[in-house]
N, C-alpha and C. Protein backbone atom coordinates (compact mmCIF):
# COMPACT_ATOMS: atom_id res chain seq x y z
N UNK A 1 3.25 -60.38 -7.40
CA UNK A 1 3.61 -58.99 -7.15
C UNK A 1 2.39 -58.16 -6.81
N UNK A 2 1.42 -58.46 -7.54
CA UNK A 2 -0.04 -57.70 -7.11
C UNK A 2 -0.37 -57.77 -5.59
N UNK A 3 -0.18 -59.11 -5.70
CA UNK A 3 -0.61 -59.47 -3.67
C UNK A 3 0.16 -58.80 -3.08
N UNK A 4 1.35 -58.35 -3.10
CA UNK A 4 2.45 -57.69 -2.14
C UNK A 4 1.81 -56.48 -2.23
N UNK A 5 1.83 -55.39 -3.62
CA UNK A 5 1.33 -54.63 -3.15
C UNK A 5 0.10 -54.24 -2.74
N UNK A 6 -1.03 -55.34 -2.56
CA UNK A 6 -2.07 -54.91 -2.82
C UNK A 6 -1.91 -55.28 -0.91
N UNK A 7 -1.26 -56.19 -0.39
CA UNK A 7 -1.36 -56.07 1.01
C UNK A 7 -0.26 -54.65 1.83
N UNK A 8 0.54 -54.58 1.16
CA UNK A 8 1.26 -52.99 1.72
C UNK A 8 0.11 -52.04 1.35
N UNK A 9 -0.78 -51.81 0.48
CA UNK A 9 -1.47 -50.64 0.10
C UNK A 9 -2.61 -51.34 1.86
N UNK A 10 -2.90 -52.09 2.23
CA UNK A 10 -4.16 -52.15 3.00
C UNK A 10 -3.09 -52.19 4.40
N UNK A 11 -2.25 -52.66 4.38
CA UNK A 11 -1.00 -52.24 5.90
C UNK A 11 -0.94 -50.83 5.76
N UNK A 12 -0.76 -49.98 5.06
CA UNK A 12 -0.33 -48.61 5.35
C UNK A 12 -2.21 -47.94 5.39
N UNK A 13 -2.65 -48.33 4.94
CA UNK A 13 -4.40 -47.87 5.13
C UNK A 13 -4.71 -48.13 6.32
N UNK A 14 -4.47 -49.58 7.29
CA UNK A 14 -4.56 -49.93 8.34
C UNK A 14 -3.77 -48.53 9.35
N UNK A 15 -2.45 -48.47 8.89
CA UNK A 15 -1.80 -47.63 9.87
C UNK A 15 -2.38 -45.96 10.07
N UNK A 16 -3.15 -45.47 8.53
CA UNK A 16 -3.30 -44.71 8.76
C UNK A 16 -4.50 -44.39 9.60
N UNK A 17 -5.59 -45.25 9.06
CA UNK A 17 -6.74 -45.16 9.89
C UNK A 17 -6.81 -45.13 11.63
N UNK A 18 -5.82 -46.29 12.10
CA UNK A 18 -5.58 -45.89 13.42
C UNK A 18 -4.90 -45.18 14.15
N UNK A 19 -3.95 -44.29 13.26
CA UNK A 19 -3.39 -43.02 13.90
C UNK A 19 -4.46 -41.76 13.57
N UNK A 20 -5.44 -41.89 12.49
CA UNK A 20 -5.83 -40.89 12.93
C UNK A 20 -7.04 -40.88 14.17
N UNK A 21 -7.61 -42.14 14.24
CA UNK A 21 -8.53 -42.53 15.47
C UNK A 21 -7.78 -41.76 16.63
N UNK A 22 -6.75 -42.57 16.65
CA UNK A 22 -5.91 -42.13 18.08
C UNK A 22 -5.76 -40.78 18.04
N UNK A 23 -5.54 -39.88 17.26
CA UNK A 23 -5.19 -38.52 16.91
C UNK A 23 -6.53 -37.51 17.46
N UNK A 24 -8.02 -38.32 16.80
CA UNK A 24 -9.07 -37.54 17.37
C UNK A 24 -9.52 -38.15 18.38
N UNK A 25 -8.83 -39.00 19.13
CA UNK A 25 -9.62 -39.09 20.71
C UNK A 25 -8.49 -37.69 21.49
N UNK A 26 -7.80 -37.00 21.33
CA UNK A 26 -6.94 -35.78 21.83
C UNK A 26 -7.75 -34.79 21.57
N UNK A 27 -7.87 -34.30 22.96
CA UNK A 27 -8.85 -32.47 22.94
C UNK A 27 -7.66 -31.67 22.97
N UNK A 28 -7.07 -30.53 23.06
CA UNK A 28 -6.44 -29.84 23.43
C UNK A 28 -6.84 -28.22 23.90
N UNK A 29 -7.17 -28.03 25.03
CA UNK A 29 -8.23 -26.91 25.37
C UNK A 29 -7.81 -26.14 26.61
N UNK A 30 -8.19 -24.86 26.74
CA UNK A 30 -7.75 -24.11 28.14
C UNK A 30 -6.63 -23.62 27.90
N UNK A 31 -5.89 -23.10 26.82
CA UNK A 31 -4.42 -22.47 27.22
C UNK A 31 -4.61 -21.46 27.93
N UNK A 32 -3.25 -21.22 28.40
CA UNK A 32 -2.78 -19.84 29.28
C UNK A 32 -3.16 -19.05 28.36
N UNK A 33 -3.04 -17.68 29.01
CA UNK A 33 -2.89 -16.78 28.21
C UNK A 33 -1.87 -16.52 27.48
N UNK A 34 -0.47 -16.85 28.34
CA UNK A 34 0.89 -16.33 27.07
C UNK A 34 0.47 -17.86 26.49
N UNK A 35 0.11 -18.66 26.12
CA UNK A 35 -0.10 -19.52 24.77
C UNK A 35 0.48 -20.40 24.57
N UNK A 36 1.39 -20.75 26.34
CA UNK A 36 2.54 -21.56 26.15
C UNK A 36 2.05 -23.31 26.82
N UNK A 37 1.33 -22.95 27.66
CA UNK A 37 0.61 -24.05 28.53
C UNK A 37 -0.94 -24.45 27.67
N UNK A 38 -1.72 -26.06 28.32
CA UNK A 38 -2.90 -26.14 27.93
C UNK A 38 -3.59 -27.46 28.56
N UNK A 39 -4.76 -28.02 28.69
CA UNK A 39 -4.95 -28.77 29.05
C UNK A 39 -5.01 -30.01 28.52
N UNK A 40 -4.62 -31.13 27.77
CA UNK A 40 -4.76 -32.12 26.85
C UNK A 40 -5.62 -33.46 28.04
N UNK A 41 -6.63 -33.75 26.79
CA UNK A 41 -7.31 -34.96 27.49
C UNK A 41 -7.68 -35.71 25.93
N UNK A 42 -6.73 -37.37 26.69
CA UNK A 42 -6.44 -38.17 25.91
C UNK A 42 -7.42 -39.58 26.08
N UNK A 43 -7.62 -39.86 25.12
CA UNK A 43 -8.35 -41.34 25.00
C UNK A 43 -7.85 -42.10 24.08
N UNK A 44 -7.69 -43.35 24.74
CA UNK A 44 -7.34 -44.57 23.56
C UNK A 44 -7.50 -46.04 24.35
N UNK A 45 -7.36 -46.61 23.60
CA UNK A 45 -7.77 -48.02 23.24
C UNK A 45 -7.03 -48.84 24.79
N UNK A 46 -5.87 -48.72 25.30
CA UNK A 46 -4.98 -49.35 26.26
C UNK A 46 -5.57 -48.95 27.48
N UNK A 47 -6.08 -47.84 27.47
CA UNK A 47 -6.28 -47.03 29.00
C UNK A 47 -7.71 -46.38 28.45
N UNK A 48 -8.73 -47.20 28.70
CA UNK A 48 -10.03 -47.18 29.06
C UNK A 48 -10.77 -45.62 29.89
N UNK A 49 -9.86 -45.10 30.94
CA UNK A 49 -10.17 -43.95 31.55
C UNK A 49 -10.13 -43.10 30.27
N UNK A 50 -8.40 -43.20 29.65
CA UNK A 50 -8.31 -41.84 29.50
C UNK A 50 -7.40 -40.95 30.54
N UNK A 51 -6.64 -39.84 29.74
CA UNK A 51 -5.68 -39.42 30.86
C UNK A 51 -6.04 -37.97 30.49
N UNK A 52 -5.21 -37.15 31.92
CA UNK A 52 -5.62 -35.96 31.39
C UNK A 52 -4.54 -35.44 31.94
N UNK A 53 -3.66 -33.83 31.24
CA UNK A 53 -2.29 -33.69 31.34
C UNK A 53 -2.12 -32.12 30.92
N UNK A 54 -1.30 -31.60 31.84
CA UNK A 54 -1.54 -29.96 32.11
C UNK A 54 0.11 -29.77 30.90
N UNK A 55 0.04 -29.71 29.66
CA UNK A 55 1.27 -30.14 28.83
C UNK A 55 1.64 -28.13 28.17
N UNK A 56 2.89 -28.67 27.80
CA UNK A 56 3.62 -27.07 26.83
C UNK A 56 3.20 -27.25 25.58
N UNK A 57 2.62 -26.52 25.69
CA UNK A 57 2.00 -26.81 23.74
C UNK A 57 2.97 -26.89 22.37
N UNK A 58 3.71 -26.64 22.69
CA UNK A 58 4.81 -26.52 21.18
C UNK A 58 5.36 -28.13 21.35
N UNK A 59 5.54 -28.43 22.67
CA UNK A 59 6.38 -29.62 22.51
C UNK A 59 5.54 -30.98 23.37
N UNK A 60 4.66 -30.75 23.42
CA UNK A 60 3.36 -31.87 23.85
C UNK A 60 4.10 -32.22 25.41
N UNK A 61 4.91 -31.62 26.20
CA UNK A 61 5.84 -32.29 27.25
C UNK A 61 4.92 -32.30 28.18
N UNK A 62 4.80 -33.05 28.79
CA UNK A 62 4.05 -33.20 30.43
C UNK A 62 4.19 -32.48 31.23
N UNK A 63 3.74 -31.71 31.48
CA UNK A 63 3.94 -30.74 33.08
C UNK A 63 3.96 -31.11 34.35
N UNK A 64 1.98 -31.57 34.40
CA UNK A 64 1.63 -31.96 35.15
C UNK A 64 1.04 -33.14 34.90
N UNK A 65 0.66 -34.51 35.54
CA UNK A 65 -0.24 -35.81 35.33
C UNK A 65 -1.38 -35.50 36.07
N UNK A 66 -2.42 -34.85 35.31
CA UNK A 66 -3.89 -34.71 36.25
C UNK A 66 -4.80 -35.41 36.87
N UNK A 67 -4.48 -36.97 36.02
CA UNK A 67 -5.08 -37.96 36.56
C UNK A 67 -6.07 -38.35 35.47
N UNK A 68 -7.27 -39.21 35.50
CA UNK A 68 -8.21 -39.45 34.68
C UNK A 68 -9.19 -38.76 34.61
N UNK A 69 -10.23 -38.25 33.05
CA UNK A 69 -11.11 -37.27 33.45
C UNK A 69 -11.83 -38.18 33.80
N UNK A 70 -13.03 -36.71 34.59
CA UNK A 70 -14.25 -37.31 34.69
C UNK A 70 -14.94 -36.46 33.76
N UNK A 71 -16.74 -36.54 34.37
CA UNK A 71 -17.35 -35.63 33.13
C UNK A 71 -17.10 -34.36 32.65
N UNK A 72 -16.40 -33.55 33.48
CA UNK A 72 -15.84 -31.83 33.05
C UNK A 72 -14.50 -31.98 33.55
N UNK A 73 -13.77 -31.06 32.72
CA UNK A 73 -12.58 -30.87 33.03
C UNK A 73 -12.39 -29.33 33.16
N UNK A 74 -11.81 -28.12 33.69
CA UNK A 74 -11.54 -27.17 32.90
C UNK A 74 -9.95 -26.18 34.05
N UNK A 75 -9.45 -26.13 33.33
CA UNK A 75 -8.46 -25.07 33.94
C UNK A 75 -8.52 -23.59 33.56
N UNK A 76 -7.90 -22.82 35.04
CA UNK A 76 -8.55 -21.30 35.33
C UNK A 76 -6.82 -21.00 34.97
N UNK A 77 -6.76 -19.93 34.49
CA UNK A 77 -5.69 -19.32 34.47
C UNK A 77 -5.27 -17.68 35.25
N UNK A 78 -4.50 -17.73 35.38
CA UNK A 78 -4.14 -16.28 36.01
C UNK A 78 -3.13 -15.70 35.17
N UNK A 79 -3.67 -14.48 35.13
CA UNK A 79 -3.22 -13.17 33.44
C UNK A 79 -1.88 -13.36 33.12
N UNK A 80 -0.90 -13.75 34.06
CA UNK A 80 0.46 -13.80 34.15
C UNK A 80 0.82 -14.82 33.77
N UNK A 81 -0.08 -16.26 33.61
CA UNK A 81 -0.01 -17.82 33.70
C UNK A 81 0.88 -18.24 34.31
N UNK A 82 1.24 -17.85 35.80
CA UNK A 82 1.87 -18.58 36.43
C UNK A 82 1.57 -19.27 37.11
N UNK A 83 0.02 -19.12 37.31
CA UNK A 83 -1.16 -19.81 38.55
C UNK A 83 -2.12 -20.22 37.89
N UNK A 84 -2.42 -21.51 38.11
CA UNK A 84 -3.57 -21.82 37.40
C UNK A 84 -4.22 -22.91 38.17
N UNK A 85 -5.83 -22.90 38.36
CA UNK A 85 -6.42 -23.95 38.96
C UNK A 85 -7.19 -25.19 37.88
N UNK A 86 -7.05 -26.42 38.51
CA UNK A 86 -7.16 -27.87 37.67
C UNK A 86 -8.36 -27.74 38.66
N UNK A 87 -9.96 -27.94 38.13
CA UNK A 87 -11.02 -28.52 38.55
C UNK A 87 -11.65 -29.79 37.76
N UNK A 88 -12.16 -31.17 37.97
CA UNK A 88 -12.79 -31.80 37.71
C UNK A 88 -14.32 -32.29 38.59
N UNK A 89 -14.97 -32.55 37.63
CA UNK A 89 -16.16 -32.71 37.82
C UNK A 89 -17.01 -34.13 37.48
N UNK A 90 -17.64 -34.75 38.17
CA UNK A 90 -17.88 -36.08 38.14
C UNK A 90 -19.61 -35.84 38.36
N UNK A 91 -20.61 -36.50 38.82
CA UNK A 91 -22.22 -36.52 38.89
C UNK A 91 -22.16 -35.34 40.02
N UNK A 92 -21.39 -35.36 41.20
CA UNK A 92 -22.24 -34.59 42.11
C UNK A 92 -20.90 -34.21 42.83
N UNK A 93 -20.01 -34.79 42.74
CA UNK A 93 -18.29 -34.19 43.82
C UNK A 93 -17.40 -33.86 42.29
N UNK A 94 -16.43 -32.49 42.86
CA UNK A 94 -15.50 -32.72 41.88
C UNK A 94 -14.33 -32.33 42.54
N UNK A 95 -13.34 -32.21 42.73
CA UNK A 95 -11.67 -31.74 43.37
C UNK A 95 -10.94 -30.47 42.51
N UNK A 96 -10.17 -29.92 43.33
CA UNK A 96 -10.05 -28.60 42.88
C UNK A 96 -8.26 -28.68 42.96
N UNK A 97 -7.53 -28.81 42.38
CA UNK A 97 -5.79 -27.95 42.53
C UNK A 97 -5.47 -27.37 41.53
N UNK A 98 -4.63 -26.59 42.53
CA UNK A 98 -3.86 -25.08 42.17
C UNK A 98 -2.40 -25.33 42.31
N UNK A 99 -2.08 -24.83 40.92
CA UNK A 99 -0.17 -25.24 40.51
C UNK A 99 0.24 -23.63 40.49
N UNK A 100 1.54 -23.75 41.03
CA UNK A 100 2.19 -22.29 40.68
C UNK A 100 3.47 -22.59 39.76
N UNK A 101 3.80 -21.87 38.66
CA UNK A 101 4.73 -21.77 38.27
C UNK A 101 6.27 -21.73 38.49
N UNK A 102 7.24 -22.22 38.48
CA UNK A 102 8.38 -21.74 39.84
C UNK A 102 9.64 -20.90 38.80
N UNK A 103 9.38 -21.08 36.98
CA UNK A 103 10.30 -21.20 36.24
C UNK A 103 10.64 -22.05 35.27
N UNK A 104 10.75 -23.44 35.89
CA UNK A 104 10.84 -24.38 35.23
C UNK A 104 9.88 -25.38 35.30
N UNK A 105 8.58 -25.78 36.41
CA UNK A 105 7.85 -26.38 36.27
C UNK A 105 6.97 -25.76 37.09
N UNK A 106 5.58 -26.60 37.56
CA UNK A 106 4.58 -26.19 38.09
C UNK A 106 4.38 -27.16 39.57
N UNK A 107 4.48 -26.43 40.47
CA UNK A 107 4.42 -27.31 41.88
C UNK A 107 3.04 -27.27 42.67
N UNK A 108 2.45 -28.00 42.95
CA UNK A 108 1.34 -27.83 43.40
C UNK A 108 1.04 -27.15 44.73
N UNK A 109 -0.11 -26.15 44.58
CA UNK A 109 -0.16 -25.48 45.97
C UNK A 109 -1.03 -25.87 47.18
N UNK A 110 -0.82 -26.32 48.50
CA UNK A 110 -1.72 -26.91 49.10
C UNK A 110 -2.73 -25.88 49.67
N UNK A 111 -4.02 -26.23 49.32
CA UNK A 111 -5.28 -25.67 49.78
C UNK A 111 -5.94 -25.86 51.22
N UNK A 112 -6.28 -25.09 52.14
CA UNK A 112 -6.77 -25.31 53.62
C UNK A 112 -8.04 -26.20 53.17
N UNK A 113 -7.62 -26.95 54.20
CA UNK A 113 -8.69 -28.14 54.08
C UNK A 113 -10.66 -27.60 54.41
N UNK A 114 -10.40 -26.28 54.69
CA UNK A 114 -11.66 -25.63 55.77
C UNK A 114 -12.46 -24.56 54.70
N UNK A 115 -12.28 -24.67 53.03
CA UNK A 115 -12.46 -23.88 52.26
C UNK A 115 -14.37 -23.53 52.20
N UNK A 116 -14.40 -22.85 51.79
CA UNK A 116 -16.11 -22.26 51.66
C UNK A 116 -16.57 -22.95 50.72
N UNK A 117 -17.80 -23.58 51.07
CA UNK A 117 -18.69 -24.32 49.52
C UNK A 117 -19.96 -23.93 49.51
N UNK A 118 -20.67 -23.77 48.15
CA UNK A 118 -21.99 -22.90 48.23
C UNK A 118 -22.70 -24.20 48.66
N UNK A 119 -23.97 -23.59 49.90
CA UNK A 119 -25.08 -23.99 50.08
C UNK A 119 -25.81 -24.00 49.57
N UNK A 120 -26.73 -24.95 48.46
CA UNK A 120 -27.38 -25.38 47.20
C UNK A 120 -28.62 -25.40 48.12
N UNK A 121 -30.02 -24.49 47.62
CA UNK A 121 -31.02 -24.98 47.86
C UNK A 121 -32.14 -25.33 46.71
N UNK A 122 -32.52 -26.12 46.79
CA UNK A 122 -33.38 -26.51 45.66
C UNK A 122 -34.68 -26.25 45.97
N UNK A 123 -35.28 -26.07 45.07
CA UNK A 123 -37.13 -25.54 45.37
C UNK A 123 -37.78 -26.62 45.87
N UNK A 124 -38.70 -26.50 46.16
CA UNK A 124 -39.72 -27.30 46.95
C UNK A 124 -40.56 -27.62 46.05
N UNK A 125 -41.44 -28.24 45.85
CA UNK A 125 -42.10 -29.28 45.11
C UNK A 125 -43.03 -29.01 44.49
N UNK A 126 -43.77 -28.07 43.84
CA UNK A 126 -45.41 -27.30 43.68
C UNK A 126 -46.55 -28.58 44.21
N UNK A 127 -47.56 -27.62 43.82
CA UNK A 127 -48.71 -28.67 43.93
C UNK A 127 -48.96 -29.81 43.22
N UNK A 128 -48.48 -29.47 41.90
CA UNK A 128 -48.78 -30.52 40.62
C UNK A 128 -47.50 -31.87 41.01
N UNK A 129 -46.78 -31.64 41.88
CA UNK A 129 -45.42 -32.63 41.86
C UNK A 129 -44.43 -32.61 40.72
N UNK A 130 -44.51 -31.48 40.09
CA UNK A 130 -43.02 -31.39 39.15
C UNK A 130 -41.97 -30.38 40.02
N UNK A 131 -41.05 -30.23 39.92
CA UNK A 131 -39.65 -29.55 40.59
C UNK A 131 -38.92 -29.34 39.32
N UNK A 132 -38.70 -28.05 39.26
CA UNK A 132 -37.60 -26.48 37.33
C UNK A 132 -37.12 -27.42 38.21
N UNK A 133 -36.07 -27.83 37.53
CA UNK A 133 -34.37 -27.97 37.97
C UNK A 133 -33.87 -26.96 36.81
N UNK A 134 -32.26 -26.88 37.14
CA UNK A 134 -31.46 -25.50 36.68
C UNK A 134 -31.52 -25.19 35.17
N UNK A 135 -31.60 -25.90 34.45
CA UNK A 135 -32.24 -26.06 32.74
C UNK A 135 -33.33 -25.22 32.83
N UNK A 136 -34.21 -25.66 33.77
CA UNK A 136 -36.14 -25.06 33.04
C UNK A 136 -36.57 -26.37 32.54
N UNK A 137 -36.15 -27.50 32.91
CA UNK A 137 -37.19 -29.06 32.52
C UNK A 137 -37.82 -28.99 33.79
N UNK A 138 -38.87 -29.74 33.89
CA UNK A 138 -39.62 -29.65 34.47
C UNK A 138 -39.40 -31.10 34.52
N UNK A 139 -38.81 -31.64 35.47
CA UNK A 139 -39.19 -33.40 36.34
C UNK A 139 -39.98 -33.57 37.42
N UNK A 140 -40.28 -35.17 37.74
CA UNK A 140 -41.38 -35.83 38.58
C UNK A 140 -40.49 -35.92 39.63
């Protein structure tokens, strides 16, 4: 009788420990303003990426499937939260969409392919050969 329970006491220890693992790989970040929308980015053990998911916060439901993160994630909201833009960010490219609200879900809005991007100039090199990058470190 000891062994039974002494292996249910380490099965339910097992179960708990890996629900709560699974529990803190979930961010939940960026709501709308009315408090109803948010951004959830998920990690676990099956799916190596990681997913990331534009969800209703009371009822975890899927909205939108954002795809996998990369290194930044963040969604823009508009005061009304009916518009909101999905940007991700990776080393040096990141992609930009914009969902509109219709009522019942969020449809994506297509963006002109011909949009404005800032022209990045970086300093030139001093004498000594170090180059500030945007921090204030000083690299070779």
């Amino acid at each position: 009788m000891k062994t039974i329970s002494t292996f249910l006491f380490a099965a339910v220890a097992c179960y708990v420990t890996n629900v709560c693992a699974v529990r803190a790989a979930e961010e939940i970040k960026n709501p709308s303003p009315d408090g109803r929308f948010a951004l959830r980015i998920t990690a676990s053990k099956e799916d190596a990426d990681g997913k990331v998911d534009l969800i209703e916060k009371d009822s975890g439901k899927v909205m939108v499937d954002l795809g996998v993160p990369w290194r930044r994630q963040v969604l823009v909201w508009s005061p009304d939260s009916k518009r909101v833009a999905y940007g991700n960010r990776g080393d040096k490219a990141g992609e930009v969409s914009v969902y509109f609200w219709n009522g019942s879900t969020f449809e994506e809005v297509s963006l002109p392919d011909d949009l404005p991007s800032p022209d990045i100039k970086f300093r030139k090199e001093s004498e000594s050969g170090h180059v500030k990058n945007y921090g204030g470190a000083v690299t070779r």
